[in-house]
N, C-alpha and C. Protein backbone atom coordinates (compact mmCIF):
# COMPACT_ATOMS: atom_id res chain seq x y z
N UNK A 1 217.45 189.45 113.28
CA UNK A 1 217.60 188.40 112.30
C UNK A 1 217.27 187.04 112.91
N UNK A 2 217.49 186.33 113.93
CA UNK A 2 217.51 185.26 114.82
C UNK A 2 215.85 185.81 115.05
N UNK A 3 215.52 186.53 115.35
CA UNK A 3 214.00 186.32 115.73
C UNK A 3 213.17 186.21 114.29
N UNK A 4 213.64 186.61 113.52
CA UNK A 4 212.73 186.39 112.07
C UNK A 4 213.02 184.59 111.48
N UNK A 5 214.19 183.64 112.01
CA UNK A 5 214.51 182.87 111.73
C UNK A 5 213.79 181.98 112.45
N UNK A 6 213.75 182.36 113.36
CA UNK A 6 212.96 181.56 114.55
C UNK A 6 211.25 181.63 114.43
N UNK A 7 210.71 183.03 114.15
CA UNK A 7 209.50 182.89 113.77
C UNK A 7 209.06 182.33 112.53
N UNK A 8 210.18 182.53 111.44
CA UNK A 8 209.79 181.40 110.54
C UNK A 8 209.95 180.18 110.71
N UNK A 9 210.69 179.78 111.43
CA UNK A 9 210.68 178.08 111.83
C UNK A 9 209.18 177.56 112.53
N UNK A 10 209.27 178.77 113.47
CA UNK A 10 207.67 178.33 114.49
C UNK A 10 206.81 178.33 113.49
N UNK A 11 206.74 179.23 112.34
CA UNK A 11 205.30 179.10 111.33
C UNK A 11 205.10 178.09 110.60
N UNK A 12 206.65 177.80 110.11
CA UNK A 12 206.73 176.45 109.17
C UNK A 12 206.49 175.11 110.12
N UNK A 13 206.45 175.09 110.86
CA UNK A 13 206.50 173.80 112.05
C UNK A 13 204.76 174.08 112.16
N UNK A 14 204.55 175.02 112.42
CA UNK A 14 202.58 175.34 112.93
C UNK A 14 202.16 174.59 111.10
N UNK A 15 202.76 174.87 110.31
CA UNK A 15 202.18 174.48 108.42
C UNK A 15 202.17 173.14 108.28
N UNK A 16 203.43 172.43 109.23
CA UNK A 16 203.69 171.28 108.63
C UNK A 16 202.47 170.40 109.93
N UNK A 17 202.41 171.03 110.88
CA UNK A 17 201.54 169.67 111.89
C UNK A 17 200.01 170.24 111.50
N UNK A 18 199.82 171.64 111.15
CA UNK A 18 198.07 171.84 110.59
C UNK A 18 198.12 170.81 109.38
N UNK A 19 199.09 170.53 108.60
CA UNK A 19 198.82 169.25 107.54
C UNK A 19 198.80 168.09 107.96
N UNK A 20 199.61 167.68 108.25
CA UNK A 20 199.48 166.50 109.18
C UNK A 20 198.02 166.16 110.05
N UNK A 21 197.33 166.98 110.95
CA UNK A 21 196.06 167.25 111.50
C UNK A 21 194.92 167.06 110.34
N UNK A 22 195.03 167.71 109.30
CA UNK A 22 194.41 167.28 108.38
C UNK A 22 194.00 166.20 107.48
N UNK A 23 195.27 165.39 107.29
CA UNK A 23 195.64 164.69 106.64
C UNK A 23 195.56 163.07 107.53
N UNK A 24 195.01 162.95 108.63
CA UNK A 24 194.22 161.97 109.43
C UNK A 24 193.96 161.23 108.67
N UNK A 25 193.40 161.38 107.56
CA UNK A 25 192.40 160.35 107.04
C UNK A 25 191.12 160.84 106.38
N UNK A 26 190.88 160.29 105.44
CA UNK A 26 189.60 160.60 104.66
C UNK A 26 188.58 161.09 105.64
N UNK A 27 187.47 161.91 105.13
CA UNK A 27 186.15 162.81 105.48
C UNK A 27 185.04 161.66 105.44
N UNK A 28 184.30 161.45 106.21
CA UNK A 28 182.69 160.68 106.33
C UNK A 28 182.26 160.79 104.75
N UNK A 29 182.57 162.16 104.30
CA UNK A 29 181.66 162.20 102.80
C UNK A 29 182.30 161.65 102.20
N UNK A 30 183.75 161.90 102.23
CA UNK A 30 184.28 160.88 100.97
C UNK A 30 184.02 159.51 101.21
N UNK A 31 184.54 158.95 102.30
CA UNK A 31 183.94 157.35 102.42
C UNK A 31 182.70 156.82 102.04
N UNK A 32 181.50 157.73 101.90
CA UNK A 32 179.97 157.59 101.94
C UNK A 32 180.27 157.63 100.55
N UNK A 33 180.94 158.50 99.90
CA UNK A 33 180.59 158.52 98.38
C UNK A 33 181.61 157.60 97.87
N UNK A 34 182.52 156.98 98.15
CA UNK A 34 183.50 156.00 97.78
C UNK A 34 182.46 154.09 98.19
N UNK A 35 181.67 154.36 98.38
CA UNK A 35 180.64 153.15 99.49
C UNK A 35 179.47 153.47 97.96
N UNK A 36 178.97 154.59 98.14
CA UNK A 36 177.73 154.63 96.74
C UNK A 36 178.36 154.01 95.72
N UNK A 37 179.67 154.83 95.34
CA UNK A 37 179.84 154.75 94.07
C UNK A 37 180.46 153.01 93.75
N UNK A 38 180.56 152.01 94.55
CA UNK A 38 181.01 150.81 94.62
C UNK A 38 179.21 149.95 94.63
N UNK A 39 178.59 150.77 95.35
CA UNK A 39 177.38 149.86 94.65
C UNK A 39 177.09 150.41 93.81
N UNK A 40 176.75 151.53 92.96
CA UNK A 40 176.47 151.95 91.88
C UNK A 40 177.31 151.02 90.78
N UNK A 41 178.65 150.27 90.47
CA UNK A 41 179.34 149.96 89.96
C UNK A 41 178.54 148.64 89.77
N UNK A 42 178.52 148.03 90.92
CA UNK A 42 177.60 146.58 90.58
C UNK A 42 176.36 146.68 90.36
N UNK A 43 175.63 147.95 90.16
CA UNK A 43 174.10 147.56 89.95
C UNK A 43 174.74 148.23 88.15
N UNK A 44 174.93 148.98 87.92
CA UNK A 44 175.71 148.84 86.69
C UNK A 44 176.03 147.39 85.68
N UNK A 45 176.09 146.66 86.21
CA UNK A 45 176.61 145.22 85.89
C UNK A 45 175.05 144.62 86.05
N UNK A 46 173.92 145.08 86.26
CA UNK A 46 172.89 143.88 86.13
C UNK A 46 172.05 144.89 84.98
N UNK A 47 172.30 143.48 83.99
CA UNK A 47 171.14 144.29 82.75
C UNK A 47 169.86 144.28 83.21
N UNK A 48 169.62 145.18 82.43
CA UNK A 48 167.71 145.66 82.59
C UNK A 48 167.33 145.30 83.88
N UNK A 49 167.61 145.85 85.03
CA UNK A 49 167.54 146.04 86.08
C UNK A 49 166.39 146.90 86.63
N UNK A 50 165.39 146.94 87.35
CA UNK A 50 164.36 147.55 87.55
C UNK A 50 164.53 148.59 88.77
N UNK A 51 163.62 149.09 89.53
CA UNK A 51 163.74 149.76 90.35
C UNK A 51 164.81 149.45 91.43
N UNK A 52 165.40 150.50 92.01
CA UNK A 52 166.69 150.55 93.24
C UNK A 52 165.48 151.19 94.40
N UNK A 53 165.30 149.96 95.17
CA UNK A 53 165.00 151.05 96.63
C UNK A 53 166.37 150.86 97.90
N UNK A 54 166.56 152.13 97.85
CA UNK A 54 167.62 152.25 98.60
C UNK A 54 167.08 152.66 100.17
N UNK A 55 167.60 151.97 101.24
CA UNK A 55 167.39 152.31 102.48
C UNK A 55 168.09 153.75 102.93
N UNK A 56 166.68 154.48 104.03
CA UNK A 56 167.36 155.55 104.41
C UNK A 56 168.43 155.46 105.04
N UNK A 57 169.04 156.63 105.13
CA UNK A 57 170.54 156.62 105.48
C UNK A 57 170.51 156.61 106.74
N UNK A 58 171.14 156.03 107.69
CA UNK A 58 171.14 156.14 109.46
C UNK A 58 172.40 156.90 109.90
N UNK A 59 172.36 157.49 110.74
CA UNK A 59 172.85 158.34 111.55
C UNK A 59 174.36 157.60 111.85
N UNK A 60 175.48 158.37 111.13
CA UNK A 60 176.73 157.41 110.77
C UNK A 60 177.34 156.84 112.26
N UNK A 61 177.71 155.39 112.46
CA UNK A 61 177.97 154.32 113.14
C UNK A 61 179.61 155.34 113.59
N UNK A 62 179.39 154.85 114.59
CA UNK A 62 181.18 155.30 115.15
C UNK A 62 181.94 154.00 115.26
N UNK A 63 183.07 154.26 114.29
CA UNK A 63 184.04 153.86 114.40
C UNK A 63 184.69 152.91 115.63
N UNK A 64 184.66 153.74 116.79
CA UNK A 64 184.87 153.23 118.52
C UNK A 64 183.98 152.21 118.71
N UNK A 65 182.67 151.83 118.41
CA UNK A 65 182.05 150.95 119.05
C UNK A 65 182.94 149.98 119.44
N UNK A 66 182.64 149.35 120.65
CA UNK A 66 182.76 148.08 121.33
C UNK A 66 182.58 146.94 120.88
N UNK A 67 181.49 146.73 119.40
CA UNK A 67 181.48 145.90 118.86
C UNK A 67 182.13 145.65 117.16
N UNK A 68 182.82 146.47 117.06
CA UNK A 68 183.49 146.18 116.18
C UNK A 68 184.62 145.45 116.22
N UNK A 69 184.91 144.15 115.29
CA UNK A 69 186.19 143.80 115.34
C UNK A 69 187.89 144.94 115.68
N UNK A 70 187.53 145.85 114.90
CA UNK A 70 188.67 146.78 114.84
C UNK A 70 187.88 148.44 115.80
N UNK A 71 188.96 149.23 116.08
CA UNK A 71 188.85 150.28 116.59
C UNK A 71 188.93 151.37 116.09
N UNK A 72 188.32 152.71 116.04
CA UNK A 72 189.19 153.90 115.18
C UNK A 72 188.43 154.98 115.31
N UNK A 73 188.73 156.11 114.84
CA UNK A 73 188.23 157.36 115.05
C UNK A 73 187.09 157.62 113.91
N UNK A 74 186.07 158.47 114.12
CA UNK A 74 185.33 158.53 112.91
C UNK A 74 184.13 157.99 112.89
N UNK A 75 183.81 157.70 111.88
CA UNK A 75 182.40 157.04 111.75
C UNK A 75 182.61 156.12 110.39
N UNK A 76 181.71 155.42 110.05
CA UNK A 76 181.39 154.42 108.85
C UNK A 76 180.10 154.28 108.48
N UNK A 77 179.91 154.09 107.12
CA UNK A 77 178.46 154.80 106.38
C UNK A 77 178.81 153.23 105.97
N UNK A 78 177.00 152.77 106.09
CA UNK A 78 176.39 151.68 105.50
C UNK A 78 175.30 151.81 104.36
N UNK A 79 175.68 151.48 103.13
CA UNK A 79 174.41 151.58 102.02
C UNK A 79 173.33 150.33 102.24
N UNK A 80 172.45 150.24 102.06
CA UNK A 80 171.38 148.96 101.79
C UNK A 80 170.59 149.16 100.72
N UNK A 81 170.73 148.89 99.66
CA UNK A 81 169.82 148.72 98.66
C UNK A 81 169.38 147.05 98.03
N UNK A 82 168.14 147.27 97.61
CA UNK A 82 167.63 146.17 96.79
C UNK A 82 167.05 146.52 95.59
N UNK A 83 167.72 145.85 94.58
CA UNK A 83 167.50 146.12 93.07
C UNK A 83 166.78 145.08 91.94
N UNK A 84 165.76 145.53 91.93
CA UNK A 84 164.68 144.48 91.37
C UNK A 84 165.34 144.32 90.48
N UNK A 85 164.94 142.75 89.61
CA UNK A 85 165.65 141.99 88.26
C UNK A 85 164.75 141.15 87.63
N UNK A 86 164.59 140.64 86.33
CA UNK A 86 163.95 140.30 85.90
C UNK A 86 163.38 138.92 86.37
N UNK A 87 162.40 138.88 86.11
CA UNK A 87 161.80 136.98 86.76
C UNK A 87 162.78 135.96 85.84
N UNK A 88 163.58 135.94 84.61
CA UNK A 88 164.11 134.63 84.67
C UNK A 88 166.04 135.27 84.81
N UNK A 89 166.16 136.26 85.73
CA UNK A 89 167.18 136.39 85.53
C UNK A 89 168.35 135.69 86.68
N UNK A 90 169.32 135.40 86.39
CA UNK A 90 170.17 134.17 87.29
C UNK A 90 170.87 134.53 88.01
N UNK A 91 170.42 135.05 89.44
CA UNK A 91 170.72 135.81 90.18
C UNK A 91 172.12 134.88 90.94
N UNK A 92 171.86 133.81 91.00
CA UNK A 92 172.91 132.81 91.98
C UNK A 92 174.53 132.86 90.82
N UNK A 93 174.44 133.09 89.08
CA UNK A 93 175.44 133.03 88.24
C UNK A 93 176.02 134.02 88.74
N UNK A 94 174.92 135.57 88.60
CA UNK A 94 175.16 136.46 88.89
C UNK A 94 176.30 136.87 90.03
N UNK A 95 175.81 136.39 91.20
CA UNK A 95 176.52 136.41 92.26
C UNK A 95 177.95 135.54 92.03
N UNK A 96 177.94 134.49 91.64
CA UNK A 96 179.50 133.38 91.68
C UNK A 96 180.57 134.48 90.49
N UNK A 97 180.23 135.34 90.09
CA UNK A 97 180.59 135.95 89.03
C UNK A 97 181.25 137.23 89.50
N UNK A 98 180.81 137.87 90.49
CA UNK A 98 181.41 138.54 91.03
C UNK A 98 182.68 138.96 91.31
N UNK A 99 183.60 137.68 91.68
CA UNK A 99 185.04 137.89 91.91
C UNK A 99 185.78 138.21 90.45
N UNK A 100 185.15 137.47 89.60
CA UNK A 100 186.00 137.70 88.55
C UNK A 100 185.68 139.09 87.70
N UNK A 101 184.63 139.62 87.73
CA UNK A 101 183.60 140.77 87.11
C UNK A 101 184.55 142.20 88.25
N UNK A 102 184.87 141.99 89.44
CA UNK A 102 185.29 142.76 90.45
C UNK A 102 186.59 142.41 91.10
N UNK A 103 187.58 141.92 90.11
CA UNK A 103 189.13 141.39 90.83
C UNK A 103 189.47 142.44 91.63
N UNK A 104 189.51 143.43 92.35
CA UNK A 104 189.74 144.55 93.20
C UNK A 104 189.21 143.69 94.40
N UNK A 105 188.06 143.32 94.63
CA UNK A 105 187.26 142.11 95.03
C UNK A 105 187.86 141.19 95.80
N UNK A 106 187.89 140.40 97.14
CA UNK A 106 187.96 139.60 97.14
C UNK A 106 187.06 138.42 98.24
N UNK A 107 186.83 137.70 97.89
CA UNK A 107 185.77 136.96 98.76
C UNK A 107 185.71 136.01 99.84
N UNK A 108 185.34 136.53 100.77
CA UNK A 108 185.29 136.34 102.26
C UNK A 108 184.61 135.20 102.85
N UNK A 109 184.80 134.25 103.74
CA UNK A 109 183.92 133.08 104.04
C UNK A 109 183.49 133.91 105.78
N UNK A 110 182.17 134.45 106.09
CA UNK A 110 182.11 134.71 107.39
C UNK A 110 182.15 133.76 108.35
N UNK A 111 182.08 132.46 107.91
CA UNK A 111 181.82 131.61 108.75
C UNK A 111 180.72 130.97 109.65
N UNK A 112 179.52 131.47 108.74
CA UNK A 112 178.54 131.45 109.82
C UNK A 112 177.58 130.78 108.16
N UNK A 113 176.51 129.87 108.40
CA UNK A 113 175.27 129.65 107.46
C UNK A 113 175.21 131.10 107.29
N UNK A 114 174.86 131.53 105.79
CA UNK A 114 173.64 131.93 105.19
C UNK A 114 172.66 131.83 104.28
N UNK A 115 172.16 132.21 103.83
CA UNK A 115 170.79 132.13 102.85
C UNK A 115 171.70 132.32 101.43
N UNK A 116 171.42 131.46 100.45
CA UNK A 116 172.11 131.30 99.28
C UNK A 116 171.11 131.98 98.75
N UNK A 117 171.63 131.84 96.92
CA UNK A 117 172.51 133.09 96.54
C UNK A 117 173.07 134.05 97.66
N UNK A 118 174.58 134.26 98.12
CA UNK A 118 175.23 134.82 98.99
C UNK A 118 176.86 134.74 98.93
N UNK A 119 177.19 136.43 98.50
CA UNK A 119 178.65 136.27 98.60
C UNK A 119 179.17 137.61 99.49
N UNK A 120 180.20 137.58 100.33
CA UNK A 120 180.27 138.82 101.43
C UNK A 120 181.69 138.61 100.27
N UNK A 121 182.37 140.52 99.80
CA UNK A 121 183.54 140.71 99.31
C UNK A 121 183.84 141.90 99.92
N UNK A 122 185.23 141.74 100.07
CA UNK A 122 186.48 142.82 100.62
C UNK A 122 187.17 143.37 99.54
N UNK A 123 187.52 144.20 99.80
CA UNK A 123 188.27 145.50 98.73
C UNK A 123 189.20 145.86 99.48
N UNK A 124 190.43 145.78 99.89
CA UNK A 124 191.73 146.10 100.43
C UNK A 124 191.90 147.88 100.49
N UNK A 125 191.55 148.02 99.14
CA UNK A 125 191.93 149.85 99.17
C UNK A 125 191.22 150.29 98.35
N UNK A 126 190.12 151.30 98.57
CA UNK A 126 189.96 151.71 99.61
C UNK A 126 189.13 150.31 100.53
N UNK A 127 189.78 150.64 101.97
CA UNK A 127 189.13 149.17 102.68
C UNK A 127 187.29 149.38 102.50
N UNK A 128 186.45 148.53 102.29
CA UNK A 128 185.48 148.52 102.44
C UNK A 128 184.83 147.02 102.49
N UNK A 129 183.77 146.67 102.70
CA UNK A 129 183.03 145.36 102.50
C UNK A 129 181.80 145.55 101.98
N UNK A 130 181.04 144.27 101.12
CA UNK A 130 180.14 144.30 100.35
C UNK A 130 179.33 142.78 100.20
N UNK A 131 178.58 142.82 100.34
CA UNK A 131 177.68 141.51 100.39
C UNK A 131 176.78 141.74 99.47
N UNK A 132 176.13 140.54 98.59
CA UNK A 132 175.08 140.51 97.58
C UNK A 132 174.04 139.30 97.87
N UNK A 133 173.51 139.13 97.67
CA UNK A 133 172.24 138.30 97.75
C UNK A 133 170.94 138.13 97.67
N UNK A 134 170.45 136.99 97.14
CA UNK A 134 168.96 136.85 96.07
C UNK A 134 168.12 137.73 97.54
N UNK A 135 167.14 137.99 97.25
CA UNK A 135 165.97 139.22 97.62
C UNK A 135 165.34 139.17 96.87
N UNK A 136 163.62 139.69 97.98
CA UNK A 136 162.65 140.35 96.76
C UNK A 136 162.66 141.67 97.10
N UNK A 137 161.57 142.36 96.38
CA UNK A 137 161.12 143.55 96.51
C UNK A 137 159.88 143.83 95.78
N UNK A 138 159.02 144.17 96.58
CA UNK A 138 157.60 143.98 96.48
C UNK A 138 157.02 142.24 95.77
N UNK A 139 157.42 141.60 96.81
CA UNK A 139 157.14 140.45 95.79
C UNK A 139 157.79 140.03 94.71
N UNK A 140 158.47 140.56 94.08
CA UNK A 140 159.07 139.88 93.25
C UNK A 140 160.86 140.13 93.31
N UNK A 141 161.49 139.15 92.49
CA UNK A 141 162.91 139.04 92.49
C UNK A 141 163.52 140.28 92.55
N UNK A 142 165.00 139.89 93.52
CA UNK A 142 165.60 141.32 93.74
C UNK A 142 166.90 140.67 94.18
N UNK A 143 168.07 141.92 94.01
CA UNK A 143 169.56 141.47 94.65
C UNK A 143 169.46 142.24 95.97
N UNK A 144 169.75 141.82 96.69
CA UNK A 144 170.26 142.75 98.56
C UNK A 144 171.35 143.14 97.87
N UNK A 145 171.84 144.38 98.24
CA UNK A 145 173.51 144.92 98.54
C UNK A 145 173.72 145.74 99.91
N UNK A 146 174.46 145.14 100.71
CA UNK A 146 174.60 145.72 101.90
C UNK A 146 176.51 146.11 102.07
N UNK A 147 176.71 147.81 102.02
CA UNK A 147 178.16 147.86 102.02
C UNK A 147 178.23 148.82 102.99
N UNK A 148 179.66 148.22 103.77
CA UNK A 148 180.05 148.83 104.85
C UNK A 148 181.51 149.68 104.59
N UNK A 149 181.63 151.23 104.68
CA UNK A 149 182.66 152.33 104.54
C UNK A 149 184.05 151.69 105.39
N UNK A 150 185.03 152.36 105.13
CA UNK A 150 186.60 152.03 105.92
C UNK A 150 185.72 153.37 107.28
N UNK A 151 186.19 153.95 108.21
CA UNK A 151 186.22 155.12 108.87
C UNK A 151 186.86 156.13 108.32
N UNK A 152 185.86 157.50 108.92
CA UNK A 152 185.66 158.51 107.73
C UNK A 152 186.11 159.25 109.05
N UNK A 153 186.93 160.69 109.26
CA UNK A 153 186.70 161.54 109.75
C UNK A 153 185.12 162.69 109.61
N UNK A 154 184.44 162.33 110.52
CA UNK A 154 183.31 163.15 110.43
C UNK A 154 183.62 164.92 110.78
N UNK A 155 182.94 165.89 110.41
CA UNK A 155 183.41 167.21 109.77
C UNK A 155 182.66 168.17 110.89
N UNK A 156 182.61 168.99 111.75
CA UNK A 156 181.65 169.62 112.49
C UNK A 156 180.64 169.67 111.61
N UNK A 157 179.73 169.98 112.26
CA UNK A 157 178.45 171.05 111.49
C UNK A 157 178.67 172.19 111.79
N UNK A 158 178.12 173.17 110.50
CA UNK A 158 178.49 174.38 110.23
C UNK A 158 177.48 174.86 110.24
């Protein structure tokens, strides 16, 4: 009886830390698809919007780098797209409009010059960052969106 009590304790103790082990923290894919689906949301928001060329995907950033402000396990997925817009459309309204169009949103001063039309926004939960700004593409008018993932537990390959 004491050994069946005991091996159920050892199994339930092995159940509760394999969850825990698991439960680390979000998967690379979910972060990557929690990162799309946040620019998909704002290109959503620009009427009659023309072609999306989206940059290929790069080989996901680790978490650990040395140059990151913060530290962590994992990796982080960066989207880059530019989304053509019409020639009289008001890309700079567009942008100041943001915080209020995206209150989840909130907007960041990096501290450094940049190139106007330009707004860098933070999202608390899920953590992520997001920048917008006037662009062309092929010559003509376009928005930049450049968004950076929270850290993802990346998954072996199978």
């Amino acid at each position: 009886m004491i050994r069946e009590v005991a091996a159920s304790a050892v199994i339930g103790v092995l159940v509760l830390l394999a969850g825990c082990s698991l439960s680390e923290g979000p998967t690379y894919a979910e972060v990557r698809q929690e990162t799309l689906d946040a620019m998909d949301e704002v290109v959503s928001l620009i009427p009659s919007h023309g072609r999306i060329e989206r940059t290929p995907e790069y080989t996901p950033f680790s978490c650990s780098d040395s140059l990151l402000p913060s530290s962590g396990r994992g990796a982080f997925f960066t989207g880059h797209w530019n989304v053509a817009v019409a020639d009289d459309f008001d890309i700079d309204g567009f942008i100041d409009r943001m915080p209020q169009v995206l209150p989840e949103w909130s907007e960041e001063d990096l501290g450094v010059p940049v190139k106007e039309p330009y707004i860098y926004l933070v999202r608390k939960t899920p953590r992520m960052t997001l920048s917008l700004q006037e662009s062309e593409l092929d010559g003509e008018k376009a928005i930049e969106l450049l968004a950076m993932s929270r850290c993802g537990v990346e998954e072996p390959a199978s």
